[in-house]
N, C-alpha and C. Protein backbone atom coordinates (compact mmCIF):
# COMPACT_ATOMS: atom_id res chain seq x y z
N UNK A 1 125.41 88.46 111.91
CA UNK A 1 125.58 89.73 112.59
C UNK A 1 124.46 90.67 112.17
N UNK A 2 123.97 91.42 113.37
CA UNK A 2 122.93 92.18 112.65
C UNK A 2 123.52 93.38 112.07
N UNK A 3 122.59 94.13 111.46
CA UNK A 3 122.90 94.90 110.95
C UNK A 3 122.43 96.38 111.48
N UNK A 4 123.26 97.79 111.02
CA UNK A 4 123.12 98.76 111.74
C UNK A 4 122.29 99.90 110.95
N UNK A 5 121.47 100.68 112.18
CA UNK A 5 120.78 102.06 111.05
C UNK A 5 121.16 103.03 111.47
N UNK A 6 121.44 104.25 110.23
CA UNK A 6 121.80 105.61 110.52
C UNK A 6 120.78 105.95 111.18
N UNK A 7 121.37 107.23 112.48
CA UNK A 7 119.98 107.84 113.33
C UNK A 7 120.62 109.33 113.31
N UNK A 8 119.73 110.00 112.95
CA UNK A 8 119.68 111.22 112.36
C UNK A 8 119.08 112.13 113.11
N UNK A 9 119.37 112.85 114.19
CA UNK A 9 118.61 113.54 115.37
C UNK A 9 119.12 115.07 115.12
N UNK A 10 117.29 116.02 114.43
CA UNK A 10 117.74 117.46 113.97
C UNK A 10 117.03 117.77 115.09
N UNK A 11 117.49 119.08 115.76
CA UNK A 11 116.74 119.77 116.40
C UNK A 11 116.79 121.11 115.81
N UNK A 12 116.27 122.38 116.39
CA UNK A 12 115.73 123.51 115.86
C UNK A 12 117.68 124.43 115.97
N UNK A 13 117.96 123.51 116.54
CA UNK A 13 119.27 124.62 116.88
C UNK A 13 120.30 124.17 116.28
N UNK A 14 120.25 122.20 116.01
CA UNK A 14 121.34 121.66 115.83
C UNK A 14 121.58 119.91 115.34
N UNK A 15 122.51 120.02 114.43
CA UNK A 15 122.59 118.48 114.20
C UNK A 15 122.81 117.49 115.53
N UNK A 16 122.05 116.92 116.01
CA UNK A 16 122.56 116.26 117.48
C UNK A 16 122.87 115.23 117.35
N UNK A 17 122.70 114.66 116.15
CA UNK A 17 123.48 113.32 116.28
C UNK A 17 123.62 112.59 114.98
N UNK A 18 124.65 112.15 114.13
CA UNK A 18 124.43 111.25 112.69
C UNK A 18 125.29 110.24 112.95
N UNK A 19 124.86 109.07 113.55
CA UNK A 19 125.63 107.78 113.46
C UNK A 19 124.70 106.83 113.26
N UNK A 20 126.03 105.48 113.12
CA UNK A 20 125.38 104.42 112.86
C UNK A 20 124.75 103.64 114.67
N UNK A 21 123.27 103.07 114.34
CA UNK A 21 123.64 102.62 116.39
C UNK A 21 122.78 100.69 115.54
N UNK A 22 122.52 100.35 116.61
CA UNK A 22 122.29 99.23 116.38
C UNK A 22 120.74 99.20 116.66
N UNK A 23 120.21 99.86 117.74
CA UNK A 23 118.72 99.64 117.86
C UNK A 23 118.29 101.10 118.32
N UNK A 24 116.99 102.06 117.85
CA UNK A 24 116.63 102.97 118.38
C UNK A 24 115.14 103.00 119.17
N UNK A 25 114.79 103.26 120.35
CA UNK A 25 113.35 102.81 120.54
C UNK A 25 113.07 104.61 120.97
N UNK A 26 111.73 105.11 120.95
CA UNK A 26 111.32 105.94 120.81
C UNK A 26 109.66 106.36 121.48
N UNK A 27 109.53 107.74 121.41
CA UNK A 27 107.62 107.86 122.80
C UNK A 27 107.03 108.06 121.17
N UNK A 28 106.43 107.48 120.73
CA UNK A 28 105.63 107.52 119.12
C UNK A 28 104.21 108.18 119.78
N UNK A 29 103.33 108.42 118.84
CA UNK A 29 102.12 109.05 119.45
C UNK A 29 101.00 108.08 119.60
N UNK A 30 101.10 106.77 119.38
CA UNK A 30 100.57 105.92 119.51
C UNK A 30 101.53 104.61 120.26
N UNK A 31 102.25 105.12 121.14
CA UNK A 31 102.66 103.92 122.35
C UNK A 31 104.64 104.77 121.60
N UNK A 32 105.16 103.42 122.55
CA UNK A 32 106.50 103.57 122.46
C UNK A 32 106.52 102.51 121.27
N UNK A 33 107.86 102.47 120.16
CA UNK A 33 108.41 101.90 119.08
C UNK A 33 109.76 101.50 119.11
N UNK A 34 110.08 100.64 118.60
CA UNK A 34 111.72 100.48 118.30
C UNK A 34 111.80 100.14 116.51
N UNK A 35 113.19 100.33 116.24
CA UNK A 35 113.42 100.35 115.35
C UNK A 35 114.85 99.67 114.94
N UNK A 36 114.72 98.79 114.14
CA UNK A 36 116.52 97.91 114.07
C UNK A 36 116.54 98.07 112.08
N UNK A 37 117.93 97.74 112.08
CA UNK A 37 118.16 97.77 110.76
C UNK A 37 116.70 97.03 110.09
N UNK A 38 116.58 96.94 108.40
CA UNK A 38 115.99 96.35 107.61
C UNK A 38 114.08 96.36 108.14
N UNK A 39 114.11 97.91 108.89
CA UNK A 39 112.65 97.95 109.31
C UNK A 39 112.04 98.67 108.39
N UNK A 40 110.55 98.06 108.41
CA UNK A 40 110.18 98.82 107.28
C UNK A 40 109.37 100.57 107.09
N UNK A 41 109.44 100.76 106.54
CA UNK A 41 109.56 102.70 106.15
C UNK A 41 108.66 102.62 107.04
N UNK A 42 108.56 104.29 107.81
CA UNK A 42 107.64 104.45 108.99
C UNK A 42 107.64 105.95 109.16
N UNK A 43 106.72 106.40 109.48
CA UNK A 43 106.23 107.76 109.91
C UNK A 43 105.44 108.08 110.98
N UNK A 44 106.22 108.58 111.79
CA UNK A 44 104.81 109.01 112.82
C UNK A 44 105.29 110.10 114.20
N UNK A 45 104.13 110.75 114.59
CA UNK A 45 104.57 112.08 115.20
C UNK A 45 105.17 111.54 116.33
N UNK A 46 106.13 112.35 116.93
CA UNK A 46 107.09 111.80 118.74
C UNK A 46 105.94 112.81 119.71
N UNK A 47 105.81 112.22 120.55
CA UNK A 47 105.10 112.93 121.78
C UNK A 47 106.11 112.94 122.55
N UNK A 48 105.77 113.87 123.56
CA UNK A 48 107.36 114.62 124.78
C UNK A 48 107.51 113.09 125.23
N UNK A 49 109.12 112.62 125.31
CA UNK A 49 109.25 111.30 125.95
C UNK A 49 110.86 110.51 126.00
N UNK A 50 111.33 109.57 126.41
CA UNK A 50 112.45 109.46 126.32
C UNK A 50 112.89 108.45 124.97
N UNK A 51 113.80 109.47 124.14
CA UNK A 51 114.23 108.22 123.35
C UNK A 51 115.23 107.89 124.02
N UNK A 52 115.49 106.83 123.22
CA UNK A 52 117.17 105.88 123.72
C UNK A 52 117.77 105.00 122.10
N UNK A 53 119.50 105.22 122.23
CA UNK A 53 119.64 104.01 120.83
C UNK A 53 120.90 103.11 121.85
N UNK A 54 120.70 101.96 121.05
CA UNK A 54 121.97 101.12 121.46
C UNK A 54 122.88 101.19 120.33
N UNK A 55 124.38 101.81 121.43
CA UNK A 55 125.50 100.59 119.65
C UNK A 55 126.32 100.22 120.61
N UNK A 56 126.25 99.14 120.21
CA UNK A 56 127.40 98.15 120.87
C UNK A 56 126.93 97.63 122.24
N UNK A 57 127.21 97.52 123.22
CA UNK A 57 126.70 97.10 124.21
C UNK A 57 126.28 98.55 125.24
N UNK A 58 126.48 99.75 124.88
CA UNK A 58 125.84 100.91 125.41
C UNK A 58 124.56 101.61 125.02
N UNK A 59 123.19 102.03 126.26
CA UNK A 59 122.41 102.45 125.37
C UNK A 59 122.85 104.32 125.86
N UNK A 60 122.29 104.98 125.37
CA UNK A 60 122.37 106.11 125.54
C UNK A 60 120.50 106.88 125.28
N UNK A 61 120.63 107.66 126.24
CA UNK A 61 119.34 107.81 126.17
C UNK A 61 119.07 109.54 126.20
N UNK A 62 117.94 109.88 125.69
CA UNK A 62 117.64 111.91 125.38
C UNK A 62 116.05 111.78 125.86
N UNK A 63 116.43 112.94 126.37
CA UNK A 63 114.64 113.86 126.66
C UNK A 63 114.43 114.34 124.98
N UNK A 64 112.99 113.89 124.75
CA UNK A 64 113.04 114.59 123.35
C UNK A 64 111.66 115.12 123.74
N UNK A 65 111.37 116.74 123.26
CA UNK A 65 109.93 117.26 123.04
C UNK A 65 108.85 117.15 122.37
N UNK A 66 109.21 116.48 121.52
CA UNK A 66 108.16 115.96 120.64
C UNK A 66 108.40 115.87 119.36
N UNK A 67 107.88 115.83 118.33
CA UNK A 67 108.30 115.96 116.65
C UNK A 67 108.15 115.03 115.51
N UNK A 68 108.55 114.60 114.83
CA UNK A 68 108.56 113.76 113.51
C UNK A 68 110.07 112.51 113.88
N UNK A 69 109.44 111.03 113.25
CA UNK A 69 110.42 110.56 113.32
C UNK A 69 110.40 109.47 111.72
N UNK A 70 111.04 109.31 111.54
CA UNK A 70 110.85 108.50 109.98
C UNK A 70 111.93 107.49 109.53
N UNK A 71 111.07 106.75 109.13
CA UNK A 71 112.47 105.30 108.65
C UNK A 71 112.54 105.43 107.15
N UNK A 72 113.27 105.58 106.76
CA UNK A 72 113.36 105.00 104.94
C UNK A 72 114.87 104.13 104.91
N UNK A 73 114.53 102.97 104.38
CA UNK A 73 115.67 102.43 104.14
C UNK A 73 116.51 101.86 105.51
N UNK A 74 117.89 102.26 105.56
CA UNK A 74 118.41 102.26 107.08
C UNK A 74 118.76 103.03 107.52
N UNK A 75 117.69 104.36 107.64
CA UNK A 75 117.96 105.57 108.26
C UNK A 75 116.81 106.20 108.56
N UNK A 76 117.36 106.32 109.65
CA UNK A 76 116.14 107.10 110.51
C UNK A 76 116.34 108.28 110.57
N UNK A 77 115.36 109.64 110.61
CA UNK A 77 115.66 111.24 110.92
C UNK A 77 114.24 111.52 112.04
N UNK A 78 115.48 111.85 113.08
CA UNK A 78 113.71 112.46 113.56
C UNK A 78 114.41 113.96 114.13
N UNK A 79 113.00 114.56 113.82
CA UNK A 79 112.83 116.25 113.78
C UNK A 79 112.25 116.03 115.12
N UNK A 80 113.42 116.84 115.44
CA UNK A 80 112.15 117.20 117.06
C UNK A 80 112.72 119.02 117.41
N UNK A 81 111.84 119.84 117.71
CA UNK A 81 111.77 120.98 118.58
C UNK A 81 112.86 121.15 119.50
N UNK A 82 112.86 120.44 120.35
CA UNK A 82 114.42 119.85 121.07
C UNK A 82 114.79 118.92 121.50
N UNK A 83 115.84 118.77 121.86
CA UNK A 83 116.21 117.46 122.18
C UNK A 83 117.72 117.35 123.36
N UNK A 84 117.69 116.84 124.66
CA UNK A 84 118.88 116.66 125.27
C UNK A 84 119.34 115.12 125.74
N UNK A 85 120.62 115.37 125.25
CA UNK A 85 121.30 113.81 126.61
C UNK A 85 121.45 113.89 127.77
N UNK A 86 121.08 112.61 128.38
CA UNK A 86 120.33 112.83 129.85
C UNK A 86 121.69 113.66 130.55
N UNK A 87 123.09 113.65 130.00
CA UNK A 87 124.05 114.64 130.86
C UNK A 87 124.19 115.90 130.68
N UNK A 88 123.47 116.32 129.56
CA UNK A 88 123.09 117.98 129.20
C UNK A 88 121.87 118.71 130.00
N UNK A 89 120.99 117.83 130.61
CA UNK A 89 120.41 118.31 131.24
C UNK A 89 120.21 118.97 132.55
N UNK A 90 120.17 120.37 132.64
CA UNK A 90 120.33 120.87 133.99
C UNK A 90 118.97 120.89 135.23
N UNK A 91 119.49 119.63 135.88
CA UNK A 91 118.15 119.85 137.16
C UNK A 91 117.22 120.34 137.59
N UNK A 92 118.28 121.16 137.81
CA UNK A 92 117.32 122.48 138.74
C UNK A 92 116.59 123.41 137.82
N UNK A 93 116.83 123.34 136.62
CA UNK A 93 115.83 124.01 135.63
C UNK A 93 115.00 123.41 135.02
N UNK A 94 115.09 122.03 135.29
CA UNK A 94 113.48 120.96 134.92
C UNK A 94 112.89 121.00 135.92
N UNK A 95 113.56 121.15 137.55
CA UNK A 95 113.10 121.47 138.57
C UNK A 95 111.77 122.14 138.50
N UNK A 96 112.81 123.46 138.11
CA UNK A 96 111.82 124.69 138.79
C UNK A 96 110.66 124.85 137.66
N UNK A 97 111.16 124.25 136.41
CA UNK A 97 110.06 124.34 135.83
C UNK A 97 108.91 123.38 135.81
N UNK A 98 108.93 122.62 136.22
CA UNK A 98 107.85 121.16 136.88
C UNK A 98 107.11 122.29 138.01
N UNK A 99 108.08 123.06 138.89
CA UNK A 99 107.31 123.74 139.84
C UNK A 99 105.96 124.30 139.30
N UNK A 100 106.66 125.31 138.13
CA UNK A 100 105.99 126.67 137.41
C UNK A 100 105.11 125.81 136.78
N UNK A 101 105.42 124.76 136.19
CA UNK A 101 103.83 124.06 135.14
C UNK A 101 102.66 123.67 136.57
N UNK A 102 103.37 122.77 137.67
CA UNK A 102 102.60 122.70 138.74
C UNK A 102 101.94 123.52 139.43
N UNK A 103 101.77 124.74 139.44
CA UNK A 103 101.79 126.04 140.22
C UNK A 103 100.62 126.29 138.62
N UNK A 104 100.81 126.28 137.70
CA UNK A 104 100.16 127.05 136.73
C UNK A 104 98.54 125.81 136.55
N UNK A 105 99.24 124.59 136.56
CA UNK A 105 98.05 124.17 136.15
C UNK A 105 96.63 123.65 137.58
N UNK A 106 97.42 124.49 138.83
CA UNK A 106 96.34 124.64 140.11
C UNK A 106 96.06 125.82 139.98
N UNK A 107 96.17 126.87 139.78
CA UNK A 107 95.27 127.88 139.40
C UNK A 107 94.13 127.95 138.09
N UNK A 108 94.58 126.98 136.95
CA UNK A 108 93.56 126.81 136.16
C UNK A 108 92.90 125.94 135.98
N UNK A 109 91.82 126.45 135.47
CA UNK A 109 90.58 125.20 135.17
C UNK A 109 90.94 124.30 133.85
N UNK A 110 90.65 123.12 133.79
CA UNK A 110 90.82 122.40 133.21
C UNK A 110 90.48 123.00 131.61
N UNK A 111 89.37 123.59 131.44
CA UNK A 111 88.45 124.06 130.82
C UNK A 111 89.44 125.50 129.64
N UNK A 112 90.46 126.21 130.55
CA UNK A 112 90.96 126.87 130.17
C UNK A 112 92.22 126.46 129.03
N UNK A 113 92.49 127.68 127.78
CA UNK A 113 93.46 127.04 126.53
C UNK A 113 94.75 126.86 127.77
N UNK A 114 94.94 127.96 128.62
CA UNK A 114 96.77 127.94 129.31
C UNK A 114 96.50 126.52 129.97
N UNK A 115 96.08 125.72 130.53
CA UNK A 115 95.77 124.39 130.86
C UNK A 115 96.59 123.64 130.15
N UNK A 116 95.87 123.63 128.40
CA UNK A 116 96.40 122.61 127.89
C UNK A 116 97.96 122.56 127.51
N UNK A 117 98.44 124.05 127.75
CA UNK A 117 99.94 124.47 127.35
C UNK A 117 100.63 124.10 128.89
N UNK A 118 100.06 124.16 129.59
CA UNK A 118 100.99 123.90 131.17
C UNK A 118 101.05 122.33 131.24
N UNK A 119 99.96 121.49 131.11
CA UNK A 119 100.45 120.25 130.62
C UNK A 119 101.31 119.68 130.36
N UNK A 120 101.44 120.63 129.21
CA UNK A 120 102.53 120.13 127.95
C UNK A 120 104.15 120.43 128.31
N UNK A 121 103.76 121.62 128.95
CA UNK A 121 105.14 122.16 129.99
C UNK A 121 105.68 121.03 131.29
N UNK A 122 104.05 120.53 131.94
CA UNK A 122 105.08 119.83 132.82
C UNK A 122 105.35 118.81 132.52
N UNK A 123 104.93 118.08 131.30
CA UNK A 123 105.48 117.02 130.86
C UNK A 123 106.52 116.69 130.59
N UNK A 124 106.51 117.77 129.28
CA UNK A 124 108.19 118.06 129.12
C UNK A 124 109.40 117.74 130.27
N UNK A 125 108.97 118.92 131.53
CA UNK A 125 109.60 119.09 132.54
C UNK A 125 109.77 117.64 133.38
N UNK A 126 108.38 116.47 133.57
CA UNK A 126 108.91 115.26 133.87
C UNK A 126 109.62 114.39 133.08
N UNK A 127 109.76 114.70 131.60
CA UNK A 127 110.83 113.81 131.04
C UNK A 127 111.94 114.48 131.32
N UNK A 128 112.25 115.48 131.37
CA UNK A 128 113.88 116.14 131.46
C UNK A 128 114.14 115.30 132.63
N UNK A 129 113.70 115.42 133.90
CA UNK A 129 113.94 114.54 134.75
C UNK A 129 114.44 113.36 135.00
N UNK A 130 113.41 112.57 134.41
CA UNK A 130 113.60 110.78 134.32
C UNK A 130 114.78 110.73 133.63
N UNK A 131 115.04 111.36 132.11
CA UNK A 131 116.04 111.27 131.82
C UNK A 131 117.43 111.35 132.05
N UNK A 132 117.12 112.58 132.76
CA UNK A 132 118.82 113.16 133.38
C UNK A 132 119.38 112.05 134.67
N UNK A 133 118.81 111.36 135.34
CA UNK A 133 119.76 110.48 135.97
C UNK A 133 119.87 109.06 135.35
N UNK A 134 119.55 109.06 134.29
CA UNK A 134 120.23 108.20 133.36
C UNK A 134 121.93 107.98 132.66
N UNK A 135 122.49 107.28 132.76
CA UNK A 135 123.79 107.28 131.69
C UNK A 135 123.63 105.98 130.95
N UNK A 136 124.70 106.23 130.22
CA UNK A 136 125.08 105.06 129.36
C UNK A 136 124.97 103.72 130.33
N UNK A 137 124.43 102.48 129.39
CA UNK A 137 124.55 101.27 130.53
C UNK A 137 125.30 100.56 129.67
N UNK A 138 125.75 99.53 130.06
CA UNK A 138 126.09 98.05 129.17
C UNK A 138 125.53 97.46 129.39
């Protein structure tokens, strides 16, 4: 039987999650990662992206903004800025904000700093998306 790792999800507002799951995969800043019990210690920054963990035969999956994620032992913590489950997420406000990053980054030049922040906005804003018509699968 395999074995399970604590996943430890802080955000700026709130403990979002301390259980045991069976597999966690994650947007690392160098590609996507997974992580199962008896992996070895790991550090590395989250770029805006969807995590997901499995326990049991369900995965469950979050928009995360970006942040720190770390293995020691059989526990994982990752720090992120924020973080939602794809059923906390409200639509029409990743919507409109995909609009507002879209709308912001055709008026600027590439060249410009608000550029590189509208980016980052509509990114965000396309993971809230992808995520939110997600649920639990078996």
């Amino acid at each position: 039987m395999a074995g399970k790792i604590r996943l430890r999800l802080v955000t700026l507002n709130r403990l979002l999650l301390d259980d045991e799951v069976d597999e966690v995969t994650g947007p690392g800043a160098l590609g996507e990662f997974g992580v199962l019990a008896l992996h070895i210690s790991f550090l590395t920054l989250l770029e805006p992206g969807e995590m997901s963990y499995k326990r049991g035969g369900e995965r469950t999956h979050l928009a995360i903004s970006g942040g720190y994620a770390e293995v020691v032992g059989d526990v994982m913590t990752v720090l992120a800025s924020a973080a939602e489950f794809s059923g906390e997420i409200d639509v029409e406000r990743a919507r409109r904000a995909k609009e507002r990053a879209e709308k912001n980054l055709g008026e600027l030049s590439r060249e410009e700093k608000q550029a590189v922040a509208a980016e980052a906005a509509l990114r965000r804003a396309l993971v809230r998306l992808q995520v939110a018509g997600k649920e639990a699968r078996k």
